[in-house]
N, C-alpha and C. Protein backbone atom coordinates (compact mmCIF):
# COMPACT_ATOMS: atom_id res chain seq x y z
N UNK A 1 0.85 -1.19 0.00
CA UNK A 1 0.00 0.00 0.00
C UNK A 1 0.89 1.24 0.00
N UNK A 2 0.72 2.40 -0.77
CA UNK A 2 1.18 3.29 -1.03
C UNK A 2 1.10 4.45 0.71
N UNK A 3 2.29 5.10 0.55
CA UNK A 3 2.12 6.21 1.97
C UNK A 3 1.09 7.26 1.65
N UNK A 4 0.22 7.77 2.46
CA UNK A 4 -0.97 8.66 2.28
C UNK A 4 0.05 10.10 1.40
N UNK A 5 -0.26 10.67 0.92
CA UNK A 5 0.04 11.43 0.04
C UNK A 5 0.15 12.88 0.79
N UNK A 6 -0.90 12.86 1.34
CA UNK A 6 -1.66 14.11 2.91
C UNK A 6 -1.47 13.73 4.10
N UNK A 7 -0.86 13.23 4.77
CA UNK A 7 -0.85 12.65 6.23
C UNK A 7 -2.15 13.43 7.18
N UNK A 8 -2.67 12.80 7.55
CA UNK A 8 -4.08 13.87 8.49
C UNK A 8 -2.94 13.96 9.94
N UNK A 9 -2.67 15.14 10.45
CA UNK A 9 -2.05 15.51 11.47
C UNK A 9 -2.73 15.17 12.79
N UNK A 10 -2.61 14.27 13.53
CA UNK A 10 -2.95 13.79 15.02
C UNK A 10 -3.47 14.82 15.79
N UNK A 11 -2.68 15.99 16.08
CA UNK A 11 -2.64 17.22 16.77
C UNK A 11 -4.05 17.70 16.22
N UNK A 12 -4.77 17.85 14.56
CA UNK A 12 -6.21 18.43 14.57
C UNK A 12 -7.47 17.21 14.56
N UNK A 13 -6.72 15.97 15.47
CA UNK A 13 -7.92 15.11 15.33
C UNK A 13 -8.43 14.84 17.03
N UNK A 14 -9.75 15.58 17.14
CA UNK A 14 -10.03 15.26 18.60
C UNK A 14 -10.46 14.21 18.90
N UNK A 15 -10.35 13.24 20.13
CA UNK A 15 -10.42 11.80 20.23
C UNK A 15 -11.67 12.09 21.50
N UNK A 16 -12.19 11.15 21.55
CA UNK A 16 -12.98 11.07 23.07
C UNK A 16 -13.20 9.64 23.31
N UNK A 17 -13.34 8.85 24.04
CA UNK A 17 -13.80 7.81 24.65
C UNK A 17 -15.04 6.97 24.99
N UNK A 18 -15.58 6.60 24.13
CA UNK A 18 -17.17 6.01 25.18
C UNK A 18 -17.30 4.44 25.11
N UNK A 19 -18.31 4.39 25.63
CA UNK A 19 -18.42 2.81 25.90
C UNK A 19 -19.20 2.44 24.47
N UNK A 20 -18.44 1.27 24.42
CA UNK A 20 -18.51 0.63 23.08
C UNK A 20 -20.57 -0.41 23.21
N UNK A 21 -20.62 -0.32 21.55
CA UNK A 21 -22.34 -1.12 22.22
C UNK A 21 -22.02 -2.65 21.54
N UNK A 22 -23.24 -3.58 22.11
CA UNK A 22 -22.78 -4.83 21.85
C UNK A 22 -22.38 -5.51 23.00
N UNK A 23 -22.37 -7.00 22.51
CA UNK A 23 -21.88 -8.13 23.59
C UNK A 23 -20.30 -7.74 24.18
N UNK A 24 -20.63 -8.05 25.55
CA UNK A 24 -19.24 -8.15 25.88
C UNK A 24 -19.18 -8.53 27.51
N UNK A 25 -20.51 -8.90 28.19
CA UNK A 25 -20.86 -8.86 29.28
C UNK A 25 -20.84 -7.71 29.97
N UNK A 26 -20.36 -7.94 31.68
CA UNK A 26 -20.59 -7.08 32.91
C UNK A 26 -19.45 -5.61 32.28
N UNK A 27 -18.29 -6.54 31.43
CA UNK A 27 -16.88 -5.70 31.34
C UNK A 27 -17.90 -3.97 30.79
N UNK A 28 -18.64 -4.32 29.30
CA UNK A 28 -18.77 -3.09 28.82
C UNK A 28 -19.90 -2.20 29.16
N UNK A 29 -19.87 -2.78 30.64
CA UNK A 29 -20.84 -1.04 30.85
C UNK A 29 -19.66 -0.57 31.86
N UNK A 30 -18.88 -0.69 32.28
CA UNK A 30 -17.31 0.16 32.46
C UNK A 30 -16.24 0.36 31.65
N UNK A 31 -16.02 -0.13 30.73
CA UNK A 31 -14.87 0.13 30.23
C UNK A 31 -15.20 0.99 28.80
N UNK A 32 -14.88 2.28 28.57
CA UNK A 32 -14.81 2.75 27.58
C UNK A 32 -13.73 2.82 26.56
N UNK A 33 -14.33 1.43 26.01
CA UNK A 33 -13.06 0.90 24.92
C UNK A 33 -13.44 1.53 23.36
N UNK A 34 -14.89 2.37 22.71
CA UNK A 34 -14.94 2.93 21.79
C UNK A 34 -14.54 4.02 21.81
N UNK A 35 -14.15 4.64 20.78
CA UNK A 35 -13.56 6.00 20.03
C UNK A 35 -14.44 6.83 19.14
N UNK A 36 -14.43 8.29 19.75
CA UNK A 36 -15.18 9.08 18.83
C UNK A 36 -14.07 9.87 18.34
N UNK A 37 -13.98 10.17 16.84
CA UNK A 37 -13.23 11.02 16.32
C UNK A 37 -13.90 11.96 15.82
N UNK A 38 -13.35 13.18 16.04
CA UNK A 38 -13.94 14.68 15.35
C UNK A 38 -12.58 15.16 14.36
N UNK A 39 -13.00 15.55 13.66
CA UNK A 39 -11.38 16.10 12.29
C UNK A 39 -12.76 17.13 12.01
N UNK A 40 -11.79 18.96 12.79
CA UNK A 40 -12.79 19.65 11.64
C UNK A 40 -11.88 20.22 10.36
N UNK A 41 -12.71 19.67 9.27
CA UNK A 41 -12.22 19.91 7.95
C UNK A 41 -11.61 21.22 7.58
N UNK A 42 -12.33 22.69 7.86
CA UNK A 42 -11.83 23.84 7.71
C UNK A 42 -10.67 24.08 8.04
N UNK A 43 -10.69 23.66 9.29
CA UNK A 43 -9.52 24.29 10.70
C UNK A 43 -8.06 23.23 10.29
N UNK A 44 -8.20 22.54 9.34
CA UNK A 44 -7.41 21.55 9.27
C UNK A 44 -6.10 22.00 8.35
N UNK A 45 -4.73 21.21 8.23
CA UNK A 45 -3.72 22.36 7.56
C UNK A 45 -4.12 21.40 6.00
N UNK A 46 -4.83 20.59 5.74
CA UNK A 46 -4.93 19.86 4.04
C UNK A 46 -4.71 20.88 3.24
N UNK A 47 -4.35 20.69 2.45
CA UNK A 47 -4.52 21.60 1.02
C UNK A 47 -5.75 22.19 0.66
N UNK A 48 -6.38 23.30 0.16
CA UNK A 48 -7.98 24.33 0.30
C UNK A 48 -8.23 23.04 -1.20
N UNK A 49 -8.11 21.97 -2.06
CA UNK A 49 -8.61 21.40 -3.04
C UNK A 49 -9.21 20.12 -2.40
N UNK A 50 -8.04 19.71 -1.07
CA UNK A 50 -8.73 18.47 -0.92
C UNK A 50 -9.48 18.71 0.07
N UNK A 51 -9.60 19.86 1.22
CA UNK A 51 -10.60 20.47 1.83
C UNK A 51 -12.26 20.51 0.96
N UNK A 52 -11.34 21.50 -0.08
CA UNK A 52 -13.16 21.26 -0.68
C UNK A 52 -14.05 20.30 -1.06
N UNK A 53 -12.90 19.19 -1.75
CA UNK A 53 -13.36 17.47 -2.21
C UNK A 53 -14.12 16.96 -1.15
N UNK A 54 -13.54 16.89 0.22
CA UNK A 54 -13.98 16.37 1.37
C UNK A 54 -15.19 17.08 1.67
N UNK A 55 -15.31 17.70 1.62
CA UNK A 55 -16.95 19.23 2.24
C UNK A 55 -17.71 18.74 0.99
N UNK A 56 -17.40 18.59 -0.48
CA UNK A 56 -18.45 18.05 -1.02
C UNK A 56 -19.27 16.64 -1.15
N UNK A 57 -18.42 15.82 -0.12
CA UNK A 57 -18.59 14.62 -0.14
C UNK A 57 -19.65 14.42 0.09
N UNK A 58 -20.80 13.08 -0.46
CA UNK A 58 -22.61 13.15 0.17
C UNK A 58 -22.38 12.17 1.14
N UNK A 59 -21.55 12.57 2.21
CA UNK A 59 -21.26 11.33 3.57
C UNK A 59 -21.65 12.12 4.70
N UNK A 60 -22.47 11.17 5.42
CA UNK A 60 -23.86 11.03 6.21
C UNK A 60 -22.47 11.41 7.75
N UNK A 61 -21.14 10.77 7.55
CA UNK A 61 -20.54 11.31 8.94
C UNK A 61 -19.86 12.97 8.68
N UNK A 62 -20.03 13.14 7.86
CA UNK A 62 -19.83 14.98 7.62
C UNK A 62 -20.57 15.97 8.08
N UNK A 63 -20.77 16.71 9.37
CA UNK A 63 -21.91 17.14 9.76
C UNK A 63 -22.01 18.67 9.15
N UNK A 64 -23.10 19.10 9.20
CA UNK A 64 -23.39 20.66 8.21
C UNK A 64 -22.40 21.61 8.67
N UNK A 65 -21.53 22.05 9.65
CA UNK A 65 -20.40 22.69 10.10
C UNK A 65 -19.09 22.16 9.37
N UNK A 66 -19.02 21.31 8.66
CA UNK A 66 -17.89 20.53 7.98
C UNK A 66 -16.84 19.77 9.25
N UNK A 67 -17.42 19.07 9.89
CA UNK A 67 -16.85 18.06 11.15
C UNK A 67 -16.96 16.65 10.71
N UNK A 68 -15.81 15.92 9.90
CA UNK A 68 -16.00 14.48 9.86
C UNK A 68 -15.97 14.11 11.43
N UNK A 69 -17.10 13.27 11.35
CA UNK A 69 -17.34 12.77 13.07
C UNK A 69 -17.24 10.74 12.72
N UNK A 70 -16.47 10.07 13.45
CA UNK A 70 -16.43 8.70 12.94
C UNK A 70 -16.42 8.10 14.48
N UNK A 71 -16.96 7.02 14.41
CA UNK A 71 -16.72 5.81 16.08
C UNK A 71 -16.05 4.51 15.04
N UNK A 72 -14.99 4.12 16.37
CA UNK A 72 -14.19 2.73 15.68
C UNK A 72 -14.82 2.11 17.28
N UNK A 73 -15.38 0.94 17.33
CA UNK A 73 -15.64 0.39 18.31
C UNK A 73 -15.21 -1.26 17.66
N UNK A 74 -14.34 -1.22 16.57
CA UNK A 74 -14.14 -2.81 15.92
C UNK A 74 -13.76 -3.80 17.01
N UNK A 75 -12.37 -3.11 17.82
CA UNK A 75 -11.78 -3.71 18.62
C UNK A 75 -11.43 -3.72 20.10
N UNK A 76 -11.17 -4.86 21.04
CA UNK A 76 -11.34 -4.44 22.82
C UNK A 76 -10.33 -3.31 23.00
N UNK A 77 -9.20 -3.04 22.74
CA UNK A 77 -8.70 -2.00 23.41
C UNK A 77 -8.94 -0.57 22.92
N UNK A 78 -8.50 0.71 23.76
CA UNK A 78 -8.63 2.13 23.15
C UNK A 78 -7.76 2.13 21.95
N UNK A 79 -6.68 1.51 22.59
CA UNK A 79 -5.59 2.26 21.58
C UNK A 79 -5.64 1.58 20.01
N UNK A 80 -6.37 0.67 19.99
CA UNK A 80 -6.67 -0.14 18.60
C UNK A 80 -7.58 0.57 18.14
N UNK A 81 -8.66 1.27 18.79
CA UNK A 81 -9.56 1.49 18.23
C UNK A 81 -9.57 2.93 17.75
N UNK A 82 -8.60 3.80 18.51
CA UNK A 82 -7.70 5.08 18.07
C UNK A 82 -7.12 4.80 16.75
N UNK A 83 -6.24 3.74 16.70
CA UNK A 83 -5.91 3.67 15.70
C UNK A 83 -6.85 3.05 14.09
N UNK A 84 -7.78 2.75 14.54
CA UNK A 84 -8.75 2.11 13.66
C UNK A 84 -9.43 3.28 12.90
N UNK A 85 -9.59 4.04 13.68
CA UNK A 85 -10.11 5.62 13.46
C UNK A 85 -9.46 6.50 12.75
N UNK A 86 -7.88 6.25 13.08
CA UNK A 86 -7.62 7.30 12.49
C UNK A 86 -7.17 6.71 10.77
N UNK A 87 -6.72 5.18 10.89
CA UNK A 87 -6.71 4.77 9.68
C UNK A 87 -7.62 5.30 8.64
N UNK A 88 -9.21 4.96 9.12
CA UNK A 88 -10.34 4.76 8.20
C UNK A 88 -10.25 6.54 8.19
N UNK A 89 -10.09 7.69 8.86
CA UNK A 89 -9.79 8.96 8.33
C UNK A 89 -8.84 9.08 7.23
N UNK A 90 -7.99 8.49 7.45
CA UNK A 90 -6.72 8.58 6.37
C UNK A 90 -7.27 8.00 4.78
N UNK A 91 -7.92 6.92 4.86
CA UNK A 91 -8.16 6.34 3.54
C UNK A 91 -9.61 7.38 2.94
N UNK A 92 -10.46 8.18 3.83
CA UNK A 92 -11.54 9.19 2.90
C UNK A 92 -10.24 10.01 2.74
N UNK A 93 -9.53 10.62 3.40
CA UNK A 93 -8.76 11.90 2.58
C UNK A 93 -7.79 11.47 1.36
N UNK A 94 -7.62 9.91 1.79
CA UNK A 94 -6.78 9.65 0.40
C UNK A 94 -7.30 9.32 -0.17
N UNK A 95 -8.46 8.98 -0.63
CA UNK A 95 -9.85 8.87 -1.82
C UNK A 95 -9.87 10.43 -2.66
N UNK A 96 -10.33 11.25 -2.03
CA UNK A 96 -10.18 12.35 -2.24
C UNK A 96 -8.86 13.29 -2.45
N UNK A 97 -8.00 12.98 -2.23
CA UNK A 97 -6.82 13.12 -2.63
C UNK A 97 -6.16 13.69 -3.83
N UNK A 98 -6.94 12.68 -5.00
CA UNK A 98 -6.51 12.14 -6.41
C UNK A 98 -7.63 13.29 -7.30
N UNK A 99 -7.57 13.81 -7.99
CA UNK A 99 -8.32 14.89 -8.30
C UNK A 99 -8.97 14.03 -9.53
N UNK A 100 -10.47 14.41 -9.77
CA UNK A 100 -11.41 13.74 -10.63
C UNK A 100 -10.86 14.12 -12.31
N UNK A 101 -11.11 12.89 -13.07
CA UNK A 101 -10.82 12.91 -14.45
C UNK A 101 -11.85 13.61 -14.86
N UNK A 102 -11.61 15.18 -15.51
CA UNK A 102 -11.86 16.18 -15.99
C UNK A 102 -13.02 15.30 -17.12
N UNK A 103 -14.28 15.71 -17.47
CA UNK A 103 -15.50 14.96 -18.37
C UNK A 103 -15.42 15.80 -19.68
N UNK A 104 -15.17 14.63 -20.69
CA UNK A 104 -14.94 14.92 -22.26
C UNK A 104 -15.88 14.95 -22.84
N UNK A 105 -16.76 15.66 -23.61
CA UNK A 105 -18.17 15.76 -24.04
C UNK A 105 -17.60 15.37 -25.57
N UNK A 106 -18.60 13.99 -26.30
CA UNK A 106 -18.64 13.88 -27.16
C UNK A 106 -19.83 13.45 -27.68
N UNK A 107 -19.55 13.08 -29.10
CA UNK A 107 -20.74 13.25 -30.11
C UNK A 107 -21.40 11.89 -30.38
N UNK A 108 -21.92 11.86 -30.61
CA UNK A 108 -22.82 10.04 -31.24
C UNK A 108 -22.31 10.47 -32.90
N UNK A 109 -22.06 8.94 -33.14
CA UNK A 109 -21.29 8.52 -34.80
C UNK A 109 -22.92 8.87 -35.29
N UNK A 110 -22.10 8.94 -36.73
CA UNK A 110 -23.28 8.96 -37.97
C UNK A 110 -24.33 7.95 -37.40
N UNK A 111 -23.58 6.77 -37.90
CA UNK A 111 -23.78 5.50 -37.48
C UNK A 111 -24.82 5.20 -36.19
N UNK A 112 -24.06 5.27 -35.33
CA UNK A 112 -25.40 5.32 -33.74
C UNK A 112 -26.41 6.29 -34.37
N UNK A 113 -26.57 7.20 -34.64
CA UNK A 113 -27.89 7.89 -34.93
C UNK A 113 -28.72 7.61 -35.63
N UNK A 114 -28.17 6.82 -37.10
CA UNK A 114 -28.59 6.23 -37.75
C UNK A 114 -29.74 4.92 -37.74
N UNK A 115 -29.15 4.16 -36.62
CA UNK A 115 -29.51 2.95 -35.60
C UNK A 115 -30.58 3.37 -35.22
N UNK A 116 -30.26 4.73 -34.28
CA UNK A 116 -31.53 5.28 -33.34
C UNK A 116 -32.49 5.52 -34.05
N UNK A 117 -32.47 6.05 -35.03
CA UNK A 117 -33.61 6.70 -35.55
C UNK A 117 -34.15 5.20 -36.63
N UNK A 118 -33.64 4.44 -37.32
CA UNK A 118 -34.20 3.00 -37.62
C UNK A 118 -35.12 2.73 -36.49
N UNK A 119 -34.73 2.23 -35.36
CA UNK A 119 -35.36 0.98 -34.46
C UNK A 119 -36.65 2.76 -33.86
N UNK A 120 -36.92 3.65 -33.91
CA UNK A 120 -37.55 4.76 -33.79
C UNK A 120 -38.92 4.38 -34.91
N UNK A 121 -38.33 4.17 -36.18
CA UNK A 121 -39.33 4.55 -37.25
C UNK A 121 -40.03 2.72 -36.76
N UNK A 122 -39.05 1.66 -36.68
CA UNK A 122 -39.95 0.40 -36.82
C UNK A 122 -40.61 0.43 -35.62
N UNK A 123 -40.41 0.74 -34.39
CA UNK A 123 -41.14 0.85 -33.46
C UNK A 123 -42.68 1.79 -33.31
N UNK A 124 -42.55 2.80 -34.62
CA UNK A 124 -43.82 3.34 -34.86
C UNK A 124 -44.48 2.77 -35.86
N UNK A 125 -43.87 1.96 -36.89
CA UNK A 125 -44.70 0.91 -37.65
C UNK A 125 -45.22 0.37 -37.17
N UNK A 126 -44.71 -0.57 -36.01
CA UNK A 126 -45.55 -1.82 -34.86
C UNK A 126 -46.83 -0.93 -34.46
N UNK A 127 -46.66 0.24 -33.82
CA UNK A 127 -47.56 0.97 -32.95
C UNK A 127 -49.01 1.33 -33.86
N UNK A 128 -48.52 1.71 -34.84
CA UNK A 128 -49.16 1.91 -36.22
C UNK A 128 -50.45 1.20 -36.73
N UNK A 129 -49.65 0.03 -36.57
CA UNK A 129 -50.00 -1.29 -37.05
C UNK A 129 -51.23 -1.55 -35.88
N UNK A 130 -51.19 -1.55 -34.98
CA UNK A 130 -51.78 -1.66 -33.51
C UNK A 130 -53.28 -1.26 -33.70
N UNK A 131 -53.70 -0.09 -34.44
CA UNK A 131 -55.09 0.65 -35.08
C UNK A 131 -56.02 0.02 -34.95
N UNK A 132 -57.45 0.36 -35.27
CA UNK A 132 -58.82 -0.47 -35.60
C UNK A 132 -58.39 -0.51 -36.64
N UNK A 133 -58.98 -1.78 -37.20
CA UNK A 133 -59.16 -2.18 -38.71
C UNK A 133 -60.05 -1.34 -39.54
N UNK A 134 -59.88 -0.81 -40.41
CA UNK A 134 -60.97 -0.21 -40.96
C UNK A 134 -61.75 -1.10 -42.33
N UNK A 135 -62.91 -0.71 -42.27
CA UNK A 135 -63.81 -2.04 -42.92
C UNK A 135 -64.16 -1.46 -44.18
């Protein structure tokens, strides 16, 4: 796997702690082994292109202030699950990263139009055809 291109800086990612949901017995109503991560996008040092990529993203953990908000609760300890977090941050900014292949507007051949407008005319023959009989 390639090194992130953007490294997301630790220092603008706020961490918090809560109790993870799910089986685990008596242990998980004390131990707060899940992770909430906050990364606010603005305040962040990324580049203002992949800032904007990220703010346009249609992802449901992006809240209307531009705050990617994520929980890693995969695994029993904090520090796995810190790190689980901040991975799965790293791979949306390196999605976004790679700047979109610019869209080439082209034309339909003679040919394809040609097609279109055939299977057009026989499809109104059939329909055509469809009429009262006249006597």
């Amino acid at each position: 796997m390639l090194p992130p291109s953007y490294p997301v800086d630790e220092r603008e990612v706020e961490f918090s702690a809560i109790r993870a949901q799910g089986a685990g017995g008596q242990n998980v109503n004390k131990v707060s082994s899940a992770i909430h991560l906050r990364f606010d996008i603005a305040a962040s040092s990324l580049p203002d292109a992949i800032k904007e990529r990220l703010l346009a993203l249609s992802d449901s953990r992006i809240t209307q202030e531009g705050v990617f908000v994520l929980k890693a609760q995969q695994h029993r300890t904090q520090e796995m699950n810190r790190a689980d977090a901040l991975a799965r941050l790293q791979e949306v900014v390196d999605a976004v990263a790679v700047p979109p292949k610019p869209r080439r507007a082209t034309k339909p051949t003679y040919g394809s139009k040609q097609r279109r407008l055939e299977g057009k005319s026989q499809r109104s023959a059939i329909k055509s055809s469809r009429g009262k009989v006249a006597e």
